[in-house]
PDB file of N, CA and C in Angstrom:
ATOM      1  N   UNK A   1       4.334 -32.689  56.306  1.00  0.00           N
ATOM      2  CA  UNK A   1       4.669 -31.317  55.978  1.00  0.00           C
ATOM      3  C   UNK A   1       6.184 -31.100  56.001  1.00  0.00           C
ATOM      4  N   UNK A   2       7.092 -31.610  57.363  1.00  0.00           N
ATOM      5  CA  UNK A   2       8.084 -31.065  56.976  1.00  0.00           C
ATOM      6  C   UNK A   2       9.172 -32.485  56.089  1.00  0.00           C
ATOM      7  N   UNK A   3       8.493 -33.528  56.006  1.00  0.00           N
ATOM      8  CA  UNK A   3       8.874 -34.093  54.620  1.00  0.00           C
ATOM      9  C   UNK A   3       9.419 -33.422  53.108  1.00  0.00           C
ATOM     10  N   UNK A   4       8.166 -32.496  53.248  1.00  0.00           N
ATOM     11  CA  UNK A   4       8.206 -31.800  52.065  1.00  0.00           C
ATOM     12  C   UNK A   4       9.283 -31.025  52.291  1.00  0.00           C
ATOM     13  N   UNK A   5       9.499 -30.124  53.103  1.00  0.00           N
ATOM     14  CA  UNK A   5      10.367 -29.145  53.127  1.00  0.00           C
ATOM     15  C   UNK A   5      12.047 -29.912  52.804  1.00  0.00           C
ATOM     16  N   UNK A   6      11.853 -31.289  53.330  1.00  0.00           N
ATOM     17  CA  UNK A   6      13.546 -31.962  53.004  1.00  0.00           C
ATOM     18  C   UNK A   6      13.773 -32.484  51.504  1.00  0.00           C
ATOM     19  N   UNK A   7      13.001 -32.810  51.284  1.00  0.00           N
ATOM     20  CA  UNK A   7      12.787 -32.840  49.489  1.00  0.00           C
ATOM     21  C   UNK A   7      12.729 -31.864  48.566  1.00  0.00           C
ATOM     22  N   UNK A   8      11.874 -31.018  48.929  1.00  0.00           N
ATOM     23  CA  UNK A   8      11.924 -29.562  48.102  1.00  0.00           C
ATOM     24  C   UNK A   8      13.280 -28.724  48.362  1.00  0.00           C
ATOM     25  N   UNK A   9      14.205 -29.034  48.901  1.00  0.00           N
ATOM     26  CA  UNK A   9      15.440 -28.105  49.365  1.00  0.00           C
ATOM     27  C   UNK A   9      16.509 -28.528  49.890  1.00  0.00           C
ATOM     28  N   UNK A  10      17.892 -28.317  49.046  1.00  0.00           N
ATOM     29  CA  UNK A  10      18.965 -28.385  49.502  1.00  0.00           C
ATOM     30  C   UNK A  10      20.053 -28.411  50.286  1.00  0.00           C
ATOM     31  N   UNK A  11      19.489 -27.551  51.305  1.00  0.00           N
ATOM     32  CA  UNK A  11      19.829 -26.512  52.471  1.00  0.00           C
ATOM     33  C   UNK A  11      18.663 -26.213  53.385  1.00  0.00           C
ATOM     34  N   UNK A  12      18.515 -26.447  54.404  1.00  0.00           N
ATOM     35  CA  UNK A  12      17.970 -25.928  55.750  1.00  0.00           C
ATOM     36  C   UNK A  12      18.342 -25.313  56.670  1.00  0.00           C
ATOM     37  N   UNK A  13      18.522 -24.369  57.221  1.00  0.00           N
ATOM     38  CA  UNK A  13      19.218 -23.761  58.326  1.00  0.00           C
ATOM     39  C   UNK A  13      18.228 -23.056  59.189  1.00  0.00           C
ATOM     40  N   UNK A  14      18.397 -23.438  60.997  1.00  0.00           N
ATOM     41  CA  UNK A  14      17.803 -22.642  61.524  1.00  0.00           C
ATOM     42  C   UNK A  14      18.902 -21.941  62.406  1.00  0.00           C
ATOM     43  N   UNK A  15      18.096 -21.031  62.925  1.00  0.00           N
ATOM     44  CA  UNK A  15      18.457 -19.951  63.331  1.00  0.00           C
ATOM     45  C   UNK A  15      18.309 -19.281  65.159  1.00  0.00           C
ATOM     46  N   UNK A  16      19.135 -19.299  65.895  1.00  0.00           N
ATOM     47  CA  UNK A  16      18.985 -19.605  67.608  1.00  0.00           C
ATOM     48  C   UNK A  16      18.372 -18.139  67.810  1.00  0.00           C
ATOM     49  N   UNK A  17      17.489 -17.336  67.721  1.00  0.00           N
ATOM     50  CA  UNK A  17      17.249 -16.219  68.046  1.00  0.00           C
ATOM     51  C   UNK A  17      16.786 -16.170  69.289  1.00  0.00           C
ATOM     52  N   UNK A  18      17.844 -14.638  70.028  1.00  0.00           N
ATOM     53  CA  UNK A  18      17.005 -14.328  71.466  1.00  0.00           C
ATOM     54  C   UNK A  18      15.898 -13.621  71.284  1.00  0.00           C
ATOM     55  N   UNK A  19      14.800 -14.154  71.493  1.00  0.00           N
ATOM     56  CA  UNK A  19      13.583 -13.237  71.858  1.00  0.00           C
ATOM     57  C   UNK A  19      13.457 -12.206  72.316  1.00  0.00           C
ATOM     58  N   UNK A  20      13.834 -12.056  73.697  1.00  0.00           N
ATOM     59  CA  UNK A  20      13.844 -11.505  74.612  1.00  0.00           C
ATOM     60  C   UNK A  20      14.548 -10.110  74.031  1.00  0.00           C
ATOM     61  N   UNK A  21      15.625 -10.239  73.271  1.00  0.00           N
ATOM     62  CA  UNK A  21      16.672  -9.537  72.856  1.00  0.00           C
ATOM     63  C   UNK A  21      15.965  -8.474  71.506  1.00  0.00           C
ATOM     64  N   UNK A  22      15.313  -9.532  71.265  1.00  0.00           N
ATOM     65  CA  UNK A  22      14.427  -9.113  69.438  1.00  0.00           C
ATOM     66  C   UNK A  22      13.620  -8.635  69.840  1.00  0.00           C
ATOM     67  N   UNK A  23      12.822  -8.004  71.124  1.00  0.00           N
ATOM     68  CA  UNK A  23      11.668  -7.562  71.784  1.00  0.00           C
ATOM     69  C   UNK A  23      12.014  -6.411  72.423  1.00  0.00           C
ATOM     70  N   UNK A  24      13.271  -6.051  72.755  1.00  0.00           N
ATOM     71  CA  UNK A  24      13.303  -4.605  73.495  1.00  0.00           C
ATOM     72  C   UNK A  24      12.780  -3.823  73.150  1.00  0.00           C
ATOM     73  N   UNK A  25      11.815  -3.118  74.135  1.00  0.00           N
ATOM     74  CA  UNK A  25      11.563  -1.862  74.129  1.00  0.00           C
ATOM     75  C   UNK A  25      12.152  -0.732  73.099  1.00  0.00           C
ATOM     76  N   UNK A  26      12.015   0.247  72.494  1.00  0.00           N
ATOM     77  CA  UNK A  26      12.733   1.364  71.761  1.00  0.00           C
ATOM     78  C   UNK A  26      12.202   2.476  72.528  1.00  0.00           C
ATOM     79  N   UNK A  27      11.792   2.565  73.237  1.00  0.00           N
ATOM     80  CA  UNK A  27      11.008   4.310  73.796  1.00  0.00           C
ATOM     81  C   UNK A  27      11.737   4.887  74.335  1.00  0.00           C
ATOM     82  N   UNK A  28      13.274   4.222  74.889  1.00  0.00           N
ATOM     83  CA  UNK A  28      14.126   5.685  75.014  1.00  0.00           C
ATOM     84  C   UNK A  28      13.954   6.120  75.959  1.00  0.00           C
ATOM     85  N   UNK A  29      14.728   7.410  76.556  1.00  0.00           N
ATOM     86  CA  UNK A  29      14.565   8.102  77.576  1.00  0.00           C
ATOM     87  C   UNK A  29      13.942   9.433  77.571  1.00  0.00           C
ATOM     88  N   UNK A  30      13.799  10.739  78.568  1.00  0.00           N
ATOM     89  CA  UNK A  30      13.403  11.590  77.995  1.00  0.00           C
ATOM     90  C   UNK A  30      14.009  12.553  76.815  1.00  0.00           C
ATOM     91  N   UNK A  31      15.464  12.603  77.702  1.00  0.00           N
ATOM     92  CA  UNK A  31      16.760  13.182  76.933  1.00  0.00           C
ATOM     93  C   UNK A  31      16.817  12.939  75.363  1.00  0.00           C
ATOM     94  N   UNK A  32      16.782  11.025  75.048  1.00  0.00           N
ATOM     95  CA  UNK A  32      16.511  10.908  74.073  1.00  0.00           C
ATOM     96  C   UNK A  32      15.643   9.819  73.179  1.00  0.00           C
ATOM     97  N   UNK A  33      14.678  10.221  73.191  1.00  0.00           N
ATOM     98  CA  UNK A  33      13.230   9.819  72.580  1.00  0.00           C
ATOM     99  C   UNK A  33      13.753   8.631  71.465  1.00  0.00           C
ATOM    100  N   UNK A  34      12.916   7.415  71.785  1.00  0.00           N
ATOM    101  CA  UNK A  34      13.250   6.370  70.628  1.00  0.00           C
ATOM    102  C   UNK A  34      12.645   6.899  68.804  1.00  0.00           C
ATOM    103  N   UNK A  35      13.283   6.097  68.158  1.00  0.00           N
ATOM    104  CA  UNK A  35      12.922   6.508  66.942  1.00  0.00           C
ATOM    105  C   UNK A  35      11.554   5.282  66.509  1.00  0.00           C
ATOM    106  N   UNK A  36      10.528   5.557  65.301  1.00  0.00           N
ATOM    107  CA  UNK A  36       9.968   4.742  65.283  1.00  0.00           C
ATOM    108  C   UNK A  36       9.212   3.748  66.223  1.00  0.00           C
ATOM    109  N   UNK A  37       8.944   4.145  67.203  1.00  0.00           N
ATOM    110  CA  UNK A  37       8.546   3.353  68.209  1.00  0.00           C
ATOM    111  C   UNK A  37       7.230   2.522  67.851  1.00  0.00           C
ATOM    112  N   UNK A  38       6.347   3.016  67.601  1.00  0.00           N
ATOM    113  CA  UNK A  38       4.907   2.201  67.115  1.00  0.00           C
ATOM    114  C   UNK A  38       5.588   1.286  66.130  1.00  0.00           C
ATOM    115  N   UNK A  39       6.249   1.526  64.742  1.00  0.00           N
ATOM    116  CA  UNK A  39       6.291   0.268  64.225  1.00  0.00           C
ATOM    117  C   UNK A  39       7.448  -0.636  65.121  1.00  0.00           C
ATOM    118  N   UNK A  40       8.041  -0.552  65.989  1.00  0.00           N
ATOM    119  CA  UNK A  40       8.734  -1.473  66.513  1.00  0.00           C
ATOM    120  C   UNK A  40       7.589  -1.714  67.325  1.00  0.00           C
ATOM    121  N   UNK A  41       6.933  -1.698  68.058  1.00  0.00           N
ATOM    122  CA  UNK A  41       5.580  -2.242  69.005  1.00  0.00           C
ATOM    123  C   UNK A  41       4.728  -3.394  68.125  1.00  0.00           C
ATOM    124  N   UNK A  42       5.136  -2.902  67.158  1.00  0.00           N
ATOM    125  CA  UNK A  42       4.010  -3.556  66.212  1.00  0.00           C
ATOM    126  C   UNK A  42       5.157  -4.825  65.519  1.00  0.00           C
ATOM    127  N   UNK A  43       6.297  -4.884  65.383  1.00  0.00           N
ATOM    128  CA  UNK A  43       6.642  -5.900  64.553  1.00  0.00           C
ATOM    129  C   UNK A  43       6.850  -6.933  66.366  1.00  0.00           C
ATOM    130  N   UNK A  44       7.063  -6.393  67.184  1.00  0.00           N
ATOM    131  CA  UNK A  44       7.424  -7.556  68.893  1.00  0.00           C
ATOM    132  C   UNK A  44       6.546  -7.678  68.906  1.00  0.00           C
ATOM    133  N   UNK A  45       5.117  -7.380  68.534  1.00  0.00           N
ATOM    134  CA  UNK A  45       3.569  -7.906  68.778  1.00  0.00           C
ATOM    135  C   UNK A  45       3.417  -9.244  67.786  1.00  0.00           C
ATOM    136  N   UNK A  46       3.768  -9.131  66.456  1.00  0.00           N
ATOM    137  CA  UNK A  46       4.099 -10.057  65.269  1.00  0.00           C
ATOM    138  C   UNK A  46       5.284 -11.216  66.307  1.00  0.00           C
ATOM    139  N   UNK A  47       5.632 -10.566  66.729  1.00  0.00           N
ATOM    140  CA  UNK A  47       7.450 -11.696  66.829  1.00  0.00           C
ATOM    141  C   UNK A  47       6.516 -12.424  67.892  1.00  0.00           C
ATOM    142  N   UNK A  48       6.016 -11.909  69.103  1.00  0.00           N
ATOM    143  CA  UNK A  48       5.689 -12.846  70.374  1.00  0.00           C
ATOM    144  C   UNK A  48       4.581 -13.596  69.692  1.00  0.00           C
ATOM    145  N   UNK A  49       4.074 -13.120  69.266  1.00  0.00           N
ATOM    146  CA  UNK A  49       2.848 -13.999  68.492  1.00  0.00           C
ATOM    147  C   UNK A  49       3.113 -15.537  68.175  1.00  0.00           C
ATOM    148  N   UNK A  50       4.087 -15.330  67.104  1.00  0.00           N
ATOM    149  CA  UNK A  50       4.491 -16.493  66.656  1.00  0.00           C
ATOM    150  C   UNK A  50       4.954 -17.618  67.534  1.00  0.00           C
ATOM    151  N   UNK A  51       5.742 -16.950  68.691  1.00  0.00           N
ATOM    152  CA  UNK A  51       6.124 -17.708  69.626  1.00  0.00           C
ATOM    153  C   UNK A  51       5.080 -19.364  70.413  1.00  0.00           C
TER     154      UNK A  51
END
């Protein structure tokens, strides 16, 4: 499989992402309420997944 990927393509690059960092919370305080919060719940549910 990843044979293929070095043959089919020119360029590869990965990418060091913090998790931890890509997962914060958005809910904010009371003062001031996060924006969008469910779809951010929902894409760190997608992100840990993959993990």
């Amino acid at each position: 499989m990843t044979i293929n990927l070095v043959r089919g393509y020119d360029l590869i690059a990965l990418e060091a992402l913090k998790i931890k960092n890509l997962t914060k919370s958005v809910k904010g305080i009371k003062n001031k309420p996060g924006k969008n919060v469910q779809a951010k719940s929902g894409l760190n549910r997608s992100v840990l997944e993959q993990g």
